[in-house]
PDB file of N, CA and C in Angstrom:
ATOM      1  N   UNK A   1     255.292 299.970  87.219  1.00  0.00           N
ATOM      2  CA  UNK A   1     256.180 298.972  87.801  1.00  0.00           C
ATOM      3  C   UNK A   1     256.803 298.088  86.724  1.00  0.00           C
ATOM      4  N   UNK A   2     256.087 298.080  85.668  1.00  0.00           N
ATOM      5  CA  UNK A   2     256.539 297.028  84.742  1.00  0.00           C
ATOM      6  C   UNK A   2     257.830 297.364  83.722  1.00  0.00           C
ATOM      7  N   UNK A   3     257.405 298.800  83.431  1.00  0.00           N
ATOM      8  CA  UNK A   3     259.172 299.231  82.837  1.00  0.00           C
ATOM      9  C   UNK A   3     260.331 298.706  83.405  1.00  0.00           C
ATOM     10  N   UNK A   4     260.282 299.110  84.528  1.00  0.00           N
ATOM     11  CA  UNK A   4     261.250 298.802  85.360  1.00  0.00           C
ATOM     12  C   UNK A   4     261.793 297.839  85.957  1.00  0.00           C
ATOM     13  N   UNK A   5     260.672 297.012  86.183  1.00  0.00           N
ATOM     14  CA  UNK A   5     260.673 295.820  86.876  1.00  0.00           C
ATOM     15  C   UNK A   5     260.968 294.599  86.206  1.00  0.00           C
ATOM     16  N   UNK A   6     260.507 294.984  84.910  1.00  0.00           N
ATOM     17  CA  UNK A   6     260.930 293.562  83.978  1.00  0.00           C
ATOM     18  C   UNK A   6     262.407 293.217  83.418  1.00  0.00           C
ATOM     19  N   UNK A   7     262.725 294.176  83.446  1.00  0.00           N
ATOM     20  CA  UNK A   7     264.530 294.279  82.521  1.00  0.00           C
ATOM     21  C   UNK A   7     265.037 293.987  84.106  1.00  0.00           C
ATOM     22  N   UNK A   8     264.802 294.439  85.304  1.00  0.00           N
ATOM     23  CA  UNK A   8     265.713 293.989  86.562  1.00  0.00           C
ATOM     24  C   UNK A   8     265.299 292.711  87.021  1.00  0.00           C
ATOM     25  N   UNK A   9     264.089 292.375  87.097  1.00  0.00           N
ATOM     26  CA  UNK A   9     263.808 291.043  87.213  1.00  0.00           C
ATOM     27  C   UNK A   9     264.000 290.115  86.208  1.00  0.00           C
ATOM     28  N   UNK A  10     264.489 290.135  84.713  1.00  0.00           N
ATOM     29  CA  UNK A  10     265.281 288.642  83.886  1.00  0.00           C
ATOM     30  C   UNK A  10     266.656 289.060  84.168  1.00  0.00           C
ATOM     31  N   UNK A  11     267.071 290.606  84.681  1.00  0.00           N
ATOM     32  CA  UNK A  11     268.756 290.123  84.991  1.00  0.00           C
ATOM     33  C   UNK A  11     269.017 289.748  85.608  1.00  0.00           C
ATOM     34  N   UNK A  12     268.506 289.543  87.150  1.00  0.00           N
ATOM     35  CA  UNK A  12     268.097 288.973  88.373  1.00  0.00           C
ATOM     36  C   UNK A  12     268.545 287.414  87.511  1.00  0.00           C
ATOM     37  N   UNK A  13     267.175 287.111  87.052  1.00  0.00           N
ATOM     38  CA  UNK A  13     267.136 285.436  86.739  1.00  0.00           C
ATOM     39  C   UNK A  13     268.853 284.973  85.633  1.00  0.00           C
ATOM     40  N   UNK A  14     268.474 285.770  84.805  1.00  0.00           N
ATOM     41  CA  UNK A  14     269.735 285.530  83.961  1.00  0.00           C
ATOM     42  C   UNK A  14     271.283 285.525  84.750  1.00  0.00           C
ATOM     43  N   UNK A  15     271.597 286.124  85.618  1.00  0.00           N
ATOM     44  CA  UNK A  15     272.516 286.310  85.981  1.00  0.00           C
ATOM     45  C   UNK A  15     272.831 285.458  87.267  1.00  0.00           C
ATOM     46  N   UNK A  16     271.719 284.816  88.320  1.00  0.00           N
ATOM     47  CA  UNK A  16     271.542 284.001  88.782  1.00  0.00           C
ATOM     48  C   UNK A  16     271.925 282.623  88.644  1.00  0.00           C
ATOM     49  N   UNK A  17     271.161 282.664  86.900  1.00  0.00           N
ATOM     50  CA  UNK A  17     270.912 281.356  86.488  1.00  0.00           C
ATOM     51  C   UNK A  17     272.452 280.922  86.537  1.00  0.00           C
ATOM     52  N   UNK A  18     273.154 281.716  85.652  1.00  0.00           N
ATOM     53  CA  UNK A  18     274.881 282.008  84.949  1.00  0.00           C
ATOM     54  C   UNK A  18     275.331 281.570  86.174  1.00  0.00           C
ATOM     55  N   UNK A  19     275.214 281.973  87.272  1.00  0.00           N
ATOM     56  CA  UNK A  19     276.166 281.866  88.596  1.00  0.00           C
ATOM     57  C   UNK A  19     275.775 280.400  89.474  1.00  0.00           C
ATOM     58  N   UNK A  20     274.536 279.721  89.049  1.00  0.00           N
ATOM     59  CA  UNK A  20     274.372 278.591  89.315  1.00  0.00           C
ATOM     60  C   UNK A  20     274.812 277.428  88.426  1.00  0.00           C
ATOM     61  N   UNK A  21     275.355 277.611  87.356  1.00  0.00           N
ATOM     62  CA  UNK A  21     275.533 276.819  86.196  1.00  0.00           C
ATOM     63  C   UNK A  21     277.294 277.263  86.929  1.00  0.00           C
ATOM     64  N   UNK A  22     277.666 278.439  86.765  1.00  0.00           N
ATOM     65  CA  UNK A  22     279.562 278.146  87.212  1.00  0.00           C
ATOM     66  C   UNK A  22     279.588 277.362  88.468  1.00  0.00           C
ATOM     67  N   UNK A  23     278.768 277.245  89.342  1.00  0.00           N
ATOM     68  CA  UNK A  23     279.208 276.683  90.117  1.00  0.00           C
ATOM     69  C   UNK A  23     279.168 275.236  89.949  1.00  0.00           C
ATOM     70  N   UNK A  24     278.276 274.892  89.431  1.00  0.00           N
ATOM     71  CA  UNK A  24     278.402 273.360  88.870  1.00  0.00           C
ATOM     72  C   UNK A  24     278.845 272.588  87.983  1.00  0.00           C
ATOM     73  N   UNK A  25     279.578 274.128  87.280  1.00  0.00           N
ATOM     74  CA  UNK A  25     281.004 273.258  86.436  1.00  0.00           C
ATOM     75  C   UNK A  25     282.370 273.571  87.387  1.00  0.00           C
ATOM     76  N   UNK A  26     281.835 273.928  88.333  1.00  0.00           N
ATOM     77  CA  UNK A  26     283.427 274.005  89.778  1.00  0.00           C
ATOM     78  C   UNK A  26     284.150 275.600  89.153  1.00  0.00           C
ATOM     79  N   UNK A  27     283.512 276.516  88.465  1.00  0.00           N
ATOM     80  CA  UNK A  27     284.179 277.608  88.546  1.00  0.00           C
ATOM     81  C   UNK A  27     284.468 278.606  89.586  1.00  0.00           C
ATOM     82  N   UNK A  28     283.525 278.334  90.349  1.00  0.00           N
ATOM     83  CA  UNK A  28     282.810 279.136  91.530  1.00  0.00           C
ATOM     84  C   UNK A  28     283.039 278.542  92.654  1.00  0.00           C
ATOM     85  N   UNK A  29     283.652 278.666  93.202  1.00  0.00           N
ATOM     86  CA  UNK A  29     284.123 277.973  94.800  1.00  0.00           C
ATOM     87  C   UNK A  29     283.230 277.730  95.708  1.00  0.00           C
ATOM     88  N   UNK A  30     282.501 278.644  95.823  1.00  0.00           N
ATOM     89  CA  UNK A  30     281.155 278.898  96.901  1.00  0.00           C
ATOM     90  C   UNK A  30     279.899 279.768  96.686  1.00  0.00           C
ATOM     91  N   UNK A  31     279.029 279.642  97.657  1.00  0.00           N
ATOM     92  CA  UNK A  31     277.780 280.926  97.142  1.00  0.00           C
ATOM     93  C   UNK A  31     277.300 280.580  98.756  1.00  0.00           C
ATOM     94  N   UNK A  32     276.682 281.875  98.979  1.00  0.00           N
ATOM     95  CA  UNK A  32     276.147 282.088 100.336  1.00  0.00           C
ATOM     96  C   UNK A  32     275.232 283.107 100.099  1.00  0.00           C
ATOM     97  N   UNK A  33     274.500 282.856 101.355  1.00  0.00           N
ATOM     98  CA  UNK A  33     273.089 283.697 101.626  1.00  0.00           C
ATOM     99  C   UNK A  33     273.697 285.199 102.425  1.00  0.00           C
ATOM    100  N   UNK A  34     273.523 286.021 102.511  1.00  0.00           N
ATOM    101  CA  UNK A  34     274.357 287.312 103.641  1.00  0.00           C
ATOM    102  C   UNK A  34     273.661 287.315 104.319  1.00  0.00           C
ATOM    103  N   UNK A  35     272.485 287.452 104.766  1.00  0.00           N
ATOM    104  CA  UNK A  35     271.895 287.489 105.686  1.00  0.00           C
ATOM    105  C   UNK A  35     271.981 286.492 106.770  1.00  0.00           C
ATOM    106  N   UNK A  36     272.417 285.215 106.499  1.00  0.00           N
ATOM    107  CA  UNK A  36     272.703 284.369 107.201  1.00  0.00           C
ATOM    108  C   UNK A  36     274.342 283.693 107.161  1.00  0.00           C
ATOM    109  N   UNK A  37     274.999 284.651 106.647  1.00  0.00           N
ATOM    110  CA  UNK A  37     276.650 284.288 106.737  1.00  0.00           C
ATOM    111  C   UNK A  37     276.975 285.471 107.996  1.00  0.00           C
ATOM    112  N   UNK A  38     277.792 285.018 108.922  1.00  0.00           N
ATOM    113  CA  UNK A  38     278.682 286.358 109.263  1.00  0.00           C
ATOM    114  C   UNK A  38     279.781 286.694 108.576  1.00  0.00           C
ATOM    115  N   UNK A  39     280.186 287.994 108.915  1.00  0.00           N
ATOM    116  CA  UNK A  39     281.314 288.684 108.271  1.00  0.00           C
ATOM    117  C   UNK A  39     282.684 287.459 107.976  1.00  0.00           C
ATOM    118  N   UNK A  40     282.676 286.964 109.079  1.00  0.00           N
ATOM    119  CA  UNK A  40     283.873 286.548 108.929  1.00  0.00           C
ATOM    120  C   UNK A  40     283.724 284.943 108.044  1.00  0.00           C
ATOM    121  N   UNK A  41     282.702 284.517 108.158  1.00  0.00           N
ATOM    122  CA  UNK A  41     282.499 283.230 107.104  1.00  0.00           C
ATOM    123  C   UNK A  41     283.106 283.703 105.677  1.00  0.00           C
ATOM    124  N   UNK A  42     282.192 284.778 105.202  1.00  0.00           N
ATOM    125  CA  UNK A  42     282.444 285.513 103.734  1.00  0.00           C
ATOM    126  C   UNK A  42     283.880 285.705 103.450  1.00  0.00           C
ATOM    127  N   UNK A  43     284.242 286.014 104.818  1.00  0.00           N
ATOM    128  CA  UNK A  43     286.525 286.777 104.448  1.00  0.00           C
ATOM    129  C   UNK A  43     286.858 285.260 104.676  1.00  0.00           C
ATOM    130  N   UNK A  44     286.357 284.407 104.830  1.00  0.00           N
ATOM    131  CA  UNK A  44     287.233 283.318 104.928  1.00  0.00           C
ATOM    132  C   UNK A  44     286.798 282.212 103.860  1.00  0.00           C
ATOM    133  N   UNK A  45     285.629 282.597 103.032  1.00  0.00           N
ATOM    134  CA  UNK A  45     285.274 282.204 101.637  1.00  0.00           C
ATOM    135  C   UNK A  45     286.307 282.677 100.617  1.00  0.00           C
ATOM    136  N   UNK A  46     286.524 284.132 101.235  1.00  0.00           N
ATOM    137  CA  UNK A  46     287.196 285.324 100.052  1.00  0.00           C
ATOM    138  C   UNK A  46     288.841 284.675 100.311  1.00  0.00           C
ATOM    139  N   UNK A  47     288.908 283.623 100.762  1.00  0.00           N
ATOM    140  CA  UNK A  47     290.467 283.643 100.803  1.00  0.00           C
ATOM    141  C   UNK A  47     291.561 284.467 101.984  1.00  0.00           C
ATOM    142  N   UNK A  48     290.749 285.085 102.929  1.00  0.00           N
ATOM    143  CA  UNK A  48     291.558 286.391 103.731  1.00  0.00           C
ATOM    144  C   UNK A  48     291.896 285.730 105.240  1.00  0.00           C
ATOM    145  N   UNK A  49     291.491 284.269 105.400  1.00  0.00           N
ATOM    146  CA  UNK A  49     291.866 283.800 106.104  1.00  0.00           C
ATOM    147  C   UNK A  49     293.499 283.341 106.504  1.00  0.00           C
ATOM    148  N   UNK A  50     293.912 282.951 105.275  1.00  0.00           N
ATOM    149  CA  UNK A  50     295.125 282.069 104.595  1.00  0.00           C
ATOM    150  C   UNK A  50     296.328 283.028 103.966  1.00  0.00           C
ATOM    151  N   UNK A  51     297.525 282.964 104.631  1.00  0.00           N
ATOM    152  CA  UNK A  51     298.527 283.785 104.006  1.00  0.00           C
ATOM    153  C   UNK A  51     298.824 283.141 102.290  1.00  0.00           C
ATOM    154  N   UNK A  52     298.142 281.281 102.457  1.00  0.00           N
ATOM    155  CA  UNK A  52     298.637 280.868 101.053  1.00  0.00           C
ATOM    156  C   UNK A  52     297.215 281.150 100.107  1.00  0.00           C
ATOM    157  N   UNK A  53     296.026 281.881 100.364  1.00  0.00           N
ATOM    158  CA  UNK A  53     294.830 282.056  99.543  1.00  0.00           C
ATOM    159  C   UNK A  53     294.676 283.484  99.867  1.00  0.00           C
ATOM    160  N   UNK A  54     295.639 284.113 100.521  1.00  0.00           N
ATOM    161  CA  UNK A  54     295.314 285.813 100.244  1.00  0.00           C
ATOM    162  C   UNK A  54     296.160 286.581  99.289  1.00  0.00           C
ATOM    163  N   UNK A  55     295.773 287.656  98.832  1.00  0.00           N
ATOM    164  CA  UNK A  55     296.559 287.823  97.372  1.00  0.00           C
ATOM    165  C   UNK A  55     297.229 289.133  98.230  1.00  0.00           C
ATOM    166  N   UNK A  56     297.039 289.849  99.129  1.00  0.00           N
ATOM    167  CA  UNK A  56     297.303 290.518  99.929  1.00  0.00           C
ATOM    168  C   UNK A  56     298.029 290.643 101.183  1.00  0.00           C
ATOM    169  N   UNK A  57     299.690 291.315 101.320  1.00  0.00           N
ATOM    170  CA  UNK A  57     300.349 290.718 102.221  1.00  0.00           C
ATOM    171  C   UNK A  57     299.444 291.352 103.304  1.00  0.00           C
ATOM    172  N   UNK A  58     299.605 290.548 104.624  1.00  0.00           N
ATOM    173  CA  UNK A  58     299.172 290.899 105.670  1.00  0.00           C
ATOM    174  C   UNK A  58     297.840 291.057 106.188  1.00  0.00           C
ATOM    175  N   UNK A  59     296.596 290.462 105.319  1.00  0.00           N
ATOM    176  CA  UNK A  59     295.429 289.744 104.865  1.00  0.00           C
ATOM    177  C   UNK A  59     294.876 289.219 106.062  1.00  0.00           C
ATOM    178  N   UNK A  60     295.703 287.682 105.957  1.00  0.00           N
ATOM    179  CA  UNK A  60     295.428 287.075 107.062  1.00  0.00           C
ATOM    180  C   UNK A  60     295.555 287.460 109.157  1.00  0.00           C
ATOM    181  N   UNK A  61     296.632 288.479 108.768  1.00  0.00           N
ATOM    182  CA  UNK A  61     296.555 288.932 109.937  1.00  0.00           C
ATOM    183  C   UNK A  61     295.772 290.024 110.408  1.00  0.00           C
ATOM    184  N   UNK A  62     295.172 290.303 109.653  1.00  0.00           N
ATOM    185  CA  UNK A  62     294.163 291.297 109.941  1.00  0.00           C
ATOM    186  C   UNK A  62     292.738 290.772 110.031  1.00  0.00           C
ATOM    187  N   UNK A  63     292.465 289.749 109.048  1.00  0.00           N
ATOM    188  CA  UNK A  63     290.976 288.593 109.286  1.00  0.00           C
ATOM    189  C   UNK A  63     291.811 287.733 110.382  1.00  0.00           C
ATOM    190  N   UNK A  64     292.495 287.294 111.084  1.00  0.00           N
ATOM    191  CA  UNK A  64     292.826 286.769 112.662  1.00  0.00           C
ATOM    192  C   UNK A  64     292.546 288.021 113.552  1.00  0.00           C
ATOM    193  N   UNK A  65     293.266 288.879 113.500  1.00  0.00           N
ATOM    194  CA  UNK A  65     292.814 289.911 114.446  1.00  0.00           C
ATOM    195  C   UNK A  65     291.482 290.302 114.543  1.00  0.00           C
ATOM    196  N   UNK A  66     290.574 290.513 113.915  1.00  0.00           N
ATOM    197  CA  UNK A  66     289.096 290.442 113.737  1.00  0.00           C
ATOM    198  C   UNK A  66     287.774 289.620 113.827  1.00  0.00           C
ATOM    199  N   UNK A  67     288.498 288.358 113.012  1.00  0.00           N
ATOM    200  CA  UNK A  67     287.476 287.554 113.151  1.00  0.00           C
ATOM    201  C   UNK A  67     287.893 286.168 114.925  1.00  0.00           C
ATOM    202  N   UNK A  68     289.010 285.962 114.647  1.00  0.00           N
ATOM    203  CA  UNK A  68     288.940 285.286 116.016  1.00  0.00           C
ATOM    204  C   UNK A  68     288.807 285.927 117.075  1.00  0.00           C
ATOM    205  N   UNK A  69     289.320 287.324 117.538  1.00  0.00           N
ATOM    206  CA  UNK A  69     289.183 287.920 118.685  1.00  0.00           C
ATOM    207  C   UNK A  69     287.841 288.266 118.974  1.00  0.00           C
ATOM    208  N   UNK A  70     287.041 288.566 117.676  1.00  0.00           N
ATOM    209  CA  UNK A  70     285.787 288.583 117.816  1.00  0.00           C
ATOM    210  C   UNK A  70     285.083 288.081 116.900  1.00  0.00           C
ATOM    211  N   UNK A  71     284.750 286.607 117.394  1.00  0.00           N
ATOM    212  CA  UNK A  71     284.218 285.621 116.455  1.00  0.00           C
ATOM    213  C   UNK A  71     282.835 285.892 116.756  1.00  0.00           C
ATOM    214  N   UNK A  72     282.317 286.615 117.601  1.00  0.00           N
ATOM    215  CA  UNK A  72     281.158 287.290 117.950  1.00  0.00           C
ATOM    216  C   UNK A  72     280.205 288.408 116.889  1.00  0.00           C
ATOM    217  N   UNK A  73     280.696 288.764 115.653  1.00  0.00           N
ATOM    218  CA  UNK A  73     280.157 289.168 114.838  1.00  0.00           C
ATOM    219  C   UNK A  73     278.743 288.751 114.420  1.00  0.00           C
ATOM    220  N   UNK A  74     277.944 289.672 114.396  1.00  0.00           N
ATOM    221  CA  UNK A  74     276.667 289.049 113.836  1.00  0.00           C
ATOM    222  C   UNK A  74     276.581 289.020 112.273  1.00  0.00           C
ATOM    223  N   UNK A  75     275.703 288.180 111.946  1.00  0.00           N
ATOM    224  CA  UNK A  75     275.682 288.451 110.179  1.00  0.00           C
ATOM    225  C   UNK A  75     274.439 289.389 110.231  1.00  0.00           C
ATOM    226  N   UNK A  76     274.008 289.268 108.925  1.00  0.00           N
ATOM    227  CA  UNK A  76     273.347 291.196 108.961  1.00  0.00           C
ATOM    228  C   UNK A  76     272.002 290.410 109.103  1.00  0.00           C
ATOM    229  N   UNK A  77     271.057 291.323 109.591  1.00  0.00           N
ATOM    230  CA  UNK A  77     269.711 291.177 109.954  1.00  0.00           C
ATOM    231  C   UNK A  77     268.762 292.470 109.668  1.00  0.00           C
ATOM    232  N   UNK A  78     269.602 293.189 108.617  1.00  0.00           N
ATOM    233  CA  UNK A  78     268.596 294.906 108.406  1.00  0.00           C
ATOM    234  C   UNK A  78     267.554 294.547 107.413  1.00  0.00           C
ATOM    235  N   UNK A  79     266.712 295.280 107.771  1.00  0.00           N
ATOM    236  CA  UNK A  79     265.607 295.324 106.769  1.00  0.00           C
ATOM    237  C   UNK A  79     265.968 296.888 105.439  1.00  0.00           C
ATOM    238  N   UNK A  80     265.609 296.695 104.304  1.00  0.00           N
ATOM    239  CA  UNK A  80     265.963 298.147 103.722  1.00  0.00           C
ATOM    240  C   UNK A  80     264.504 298.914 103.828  1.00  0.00           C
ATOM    241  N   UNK A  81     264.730 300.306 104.597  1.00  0.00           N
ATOM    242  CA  UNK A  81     263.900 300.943 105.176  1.00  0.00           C
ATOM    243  C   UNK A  81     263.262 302.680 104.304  1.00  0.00           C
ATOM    244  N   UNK A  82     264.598 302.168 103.107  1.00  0.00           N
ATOM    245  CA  UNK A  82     264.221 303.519 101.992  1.00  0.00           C
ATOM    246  C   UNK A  82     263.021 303.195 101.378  1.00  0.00           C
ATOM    247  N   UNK A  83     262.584 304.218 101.089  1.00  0.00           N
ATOM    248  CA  UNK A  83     261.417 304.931  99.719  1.00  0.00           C
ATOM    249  C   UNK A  83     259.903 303.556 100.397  1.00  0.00           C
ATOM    250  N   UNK A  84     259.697 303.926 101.899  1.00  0.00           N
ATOM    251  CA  UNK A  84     258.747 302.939 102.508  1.00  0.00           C
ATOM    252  C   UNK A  84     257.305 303.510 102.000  1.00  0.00           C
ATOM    253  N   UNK A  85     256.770 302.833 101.305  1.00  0.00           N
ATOM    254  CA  UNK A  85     255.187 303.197 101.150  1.00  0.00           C
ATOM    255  C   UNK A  85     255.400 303.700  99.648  1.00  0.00           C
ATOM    256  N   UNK A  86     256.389 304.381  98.847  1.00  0.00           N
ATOM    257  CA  UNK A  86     256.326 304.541  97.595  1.00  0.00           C
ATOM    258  C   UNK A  86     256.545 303.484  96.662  1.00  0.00           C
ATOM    259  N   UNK A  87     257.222 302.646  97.160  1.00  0.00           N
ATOM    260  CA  UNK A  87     256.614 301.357  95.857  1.00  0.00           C
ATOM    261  C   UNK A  87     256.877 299.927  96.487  1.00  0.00           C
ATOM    262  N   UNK A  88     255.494 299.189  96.466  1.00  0.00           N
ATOM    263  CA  UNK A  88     255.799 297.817  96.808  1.00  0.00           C
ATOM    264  C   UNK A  88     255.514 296.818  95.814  1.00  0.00           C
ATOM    265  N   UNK A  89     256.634 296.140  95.877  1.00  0.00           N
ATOM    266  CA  UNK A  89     256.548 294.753  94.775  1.00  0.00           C
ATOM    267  C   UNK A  89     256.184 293.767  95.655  1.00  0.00           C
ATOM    268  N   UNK A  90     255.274 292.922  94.876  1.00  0.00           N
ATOM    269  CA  UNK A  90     254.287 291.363  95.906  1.00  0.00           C
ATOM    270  C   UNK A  90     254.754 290.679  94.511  1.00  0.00           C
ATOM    271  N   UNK A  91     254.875 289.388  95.325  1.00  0.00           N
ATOM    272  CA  UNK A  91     254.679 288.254  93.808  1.00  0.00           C
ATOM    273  C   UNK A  91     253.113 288.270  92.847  1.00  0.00           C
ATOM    274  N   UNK A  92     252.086 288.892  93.410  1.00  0.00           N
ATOM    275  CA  UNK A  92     251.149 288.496  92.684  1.00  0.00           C
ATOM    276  C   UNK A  92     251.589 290.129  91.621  1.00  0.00           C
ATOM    277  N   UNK A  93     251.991 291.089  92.034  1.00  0.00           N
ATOM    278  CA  UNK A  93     251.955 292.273  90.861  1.00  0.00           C
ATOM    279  C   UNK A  93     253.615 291.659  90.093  1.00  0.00           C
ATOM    280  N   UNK A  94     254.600 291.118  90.542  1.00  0.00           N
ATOM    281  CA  UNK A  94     255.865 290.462  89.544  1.00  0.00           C
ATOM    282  C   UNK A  94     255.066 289.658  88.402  1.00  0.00           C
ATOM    283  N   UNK A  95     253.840 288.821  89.247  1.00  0.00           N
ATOM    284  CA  UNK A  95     252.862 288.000  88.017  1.00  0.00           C
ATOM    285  C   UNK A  95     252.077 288.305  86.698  1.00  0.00           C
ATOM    286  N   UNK A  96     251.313 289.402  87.615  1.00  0.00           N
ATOM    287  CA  UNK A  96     251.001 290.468  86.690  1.00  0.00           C
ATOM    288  C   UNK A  96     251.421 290.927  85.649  1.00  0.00           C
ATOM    289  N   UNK A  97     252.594 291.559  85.731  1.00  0.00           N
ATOM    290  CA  UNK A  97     253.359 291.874  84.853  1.00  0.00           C
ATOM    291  C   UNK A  97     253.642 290.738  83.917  1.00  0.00           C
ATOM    292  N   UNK A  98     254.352 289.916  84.219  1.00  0.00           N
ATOM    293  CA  UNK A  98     255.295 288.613  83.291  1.00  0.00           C
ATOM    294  C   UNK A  98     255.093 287.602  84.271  1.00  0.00           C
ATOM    295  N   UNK A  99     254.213 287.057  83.882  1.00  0.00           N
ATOM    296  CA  UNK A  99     253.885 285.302  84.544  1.00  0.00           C
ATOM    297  C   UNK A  99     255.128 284.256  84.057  1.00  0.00           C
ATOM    298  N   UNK A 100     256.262 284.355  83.100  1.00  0.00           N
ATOM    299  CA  UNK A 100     256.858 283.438  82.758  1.00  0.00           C
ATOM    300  C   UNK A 100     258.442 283.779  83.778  1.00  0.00           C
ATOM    301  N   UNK A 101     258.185 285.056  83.850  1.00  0.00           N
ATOM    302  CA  UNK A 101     259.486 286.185  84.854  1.00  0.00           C
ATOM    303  C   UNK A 101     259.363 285.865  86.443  1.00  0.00           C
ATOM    304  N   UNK A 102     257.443 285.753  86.807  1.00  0.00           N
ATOM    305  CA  UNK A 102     257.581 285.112  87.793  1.00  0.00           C
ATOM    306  C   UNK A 102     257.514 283.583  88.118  1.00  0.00           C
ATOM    307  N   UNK A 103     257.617 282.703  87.540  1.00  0.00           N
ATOM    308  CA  UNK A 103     258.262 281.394  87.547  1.00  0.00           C
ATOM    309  C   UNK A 103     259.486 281.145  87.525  1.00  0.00           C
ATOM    310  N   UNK A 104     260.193 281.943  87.231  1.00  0.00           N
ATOM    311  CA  UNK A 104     261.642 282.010  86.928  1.00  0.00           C
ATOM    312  C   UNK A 104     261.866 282.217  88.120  1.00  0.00           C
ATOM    313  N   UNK A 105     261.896 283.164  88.328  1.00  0.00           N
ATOM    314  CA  UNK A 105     261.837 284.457  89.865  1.00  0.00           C
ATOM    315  C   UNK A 105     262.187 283.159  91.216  1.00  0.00           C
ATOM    316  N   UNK A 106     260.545 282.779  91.115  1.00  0.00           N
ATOM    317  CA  UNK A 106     259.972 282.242  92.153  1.00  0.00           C
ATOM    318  C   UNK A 106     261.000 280.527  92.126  1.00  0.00           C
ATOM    319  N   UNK A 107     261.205 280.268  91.167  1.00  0.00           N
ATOM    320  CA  UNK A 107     262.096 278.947  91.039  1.00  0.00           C
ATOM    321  C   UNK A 107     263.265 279.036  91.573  1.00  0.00           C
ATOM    322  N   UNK A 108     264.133 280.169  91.297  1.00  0.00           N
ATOM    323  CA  UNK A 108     265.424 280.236  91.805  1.00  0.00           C
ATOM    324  C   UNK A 108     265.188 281.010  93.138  1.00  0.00           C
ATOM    325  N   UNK A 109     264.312 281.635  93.876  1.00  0.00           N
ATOM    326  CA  UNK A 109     264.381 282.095  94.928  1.00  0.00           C
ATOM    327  C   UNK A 109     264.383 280.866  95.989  1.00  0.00           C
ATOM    328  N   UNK A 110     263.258 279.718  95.525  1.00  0.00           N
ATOM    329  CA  UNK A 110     263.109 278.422  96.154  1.00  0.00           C
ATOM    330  C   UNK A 110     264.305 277.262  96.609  1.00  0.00           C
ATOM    331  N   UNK A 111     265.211 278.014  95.384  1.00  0.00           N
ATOM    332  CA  UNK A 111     266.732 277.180  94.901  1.00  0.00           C
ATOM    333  C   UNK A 111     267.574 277.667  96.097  1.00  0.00           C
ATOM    334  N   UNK A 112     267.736 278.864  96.047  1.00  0.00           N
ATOM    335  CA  UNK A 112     268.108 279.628  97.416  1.00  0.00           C
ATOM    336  C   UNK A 112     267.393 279.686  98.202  1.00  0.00           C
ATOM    337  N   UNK A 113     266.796 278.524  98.887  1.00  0.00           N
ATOM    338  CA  UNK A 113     266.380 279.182 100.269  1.00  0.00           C
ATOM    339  C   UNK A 113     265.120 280.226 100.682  1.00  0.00           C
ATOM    340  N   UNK A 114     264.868 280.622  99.666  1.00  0.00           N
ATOM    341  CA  UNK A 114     263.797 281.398 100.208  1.00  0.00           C
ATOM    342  C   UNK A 114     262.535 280.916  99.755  1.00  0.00           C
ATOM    343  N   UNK A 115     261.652 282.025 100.550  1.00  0.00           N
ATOM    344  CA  UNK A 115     259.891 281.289 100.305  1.00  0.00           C
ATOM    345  C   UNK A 115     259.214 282.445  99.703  1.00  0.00           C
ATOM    346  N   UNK A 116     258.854 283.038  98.298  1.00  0.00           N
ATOM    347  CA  UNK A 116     258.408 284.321  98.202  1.00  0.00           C
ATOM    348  C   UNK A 116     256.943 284.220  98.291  1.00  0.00           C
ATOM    349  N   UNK A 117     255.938 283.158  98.784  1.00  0.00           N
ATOM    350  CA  UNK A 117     254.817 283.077  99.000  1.00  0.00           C
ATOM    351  C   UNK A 117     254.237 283.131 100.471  1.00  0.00           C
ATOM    352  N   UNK A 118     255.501 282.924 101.106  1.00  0.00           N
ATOM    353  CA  UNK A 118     255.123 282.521 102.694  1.00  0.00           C
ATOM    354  C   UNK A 118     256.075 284.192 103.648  1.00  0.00           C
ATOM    355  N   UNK A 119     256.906 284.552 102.925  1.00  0.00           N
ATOM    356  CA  UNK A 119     257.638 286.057 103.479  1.00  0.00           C
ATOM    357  C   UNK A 119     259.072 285.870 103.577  1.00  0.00           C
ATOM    358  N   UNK A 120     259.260 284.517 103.371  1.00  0.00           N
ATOM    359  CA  UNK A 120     260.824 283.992 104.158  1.00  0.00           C
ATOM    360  C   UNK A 120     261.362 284.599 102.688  1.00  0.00           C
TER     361      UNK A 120
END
């Protein structure tokens, strides 16, 4: 697990980190969770709402036709159901491996919203 797991878990953090730092010098407009955005929040983050913030003619009329007629969209709720039983990562084996990778880990997951001790 640790080959693998260590070079994807500091790009994870590194690249995280990078995208929390643009946003707080205002490079970055927004950041959202997917699991708890619907479709149409995200196209209307992305600009596809607005004929004057879409870079694309006819944009907006296609996120109106979609998202207002059916503002009923759910945001996603899947679990990923591949390669079940061939490899599970827990925070105590991320620890294992790199105790300084899982502080990192576990800091910015907390930053976002999540709980990697409790399942959330």
């Amino acid at each position: 697990l640790g080959a693998c797991f260590r070079p994807l878990g500091w790009y994870w953090v590194l690249y995280n980190d990078a995208m929390l730092e643009a946003v707080q010098r205002g490079q970055i407009h927004a950041w959202y969770r997917v699991e708890g955005s619907k479709p149409c929040e995200v196209a209307a983050l992305a600009g596809f709402a607005s004929n004057a913030t879409s870079i694309r003619p006819g944009a907006a009329l296609a996120y109106n036709r979609s998202c207002w007629i059916r503002s009923d969209l759910p945001s996603t709720h899947k679990t990923n159901s591949r390669n079940l039983g061939q490899l599970t990562v827990t925070p105590a084996s991320i620890q294992a491996i790199d105790d300084q990778l899982w502080s990192r880990l576990a800091g910015l997951a907390s930053e976002f919203g999540y709980n990697l001790t409790g399942g959330g």
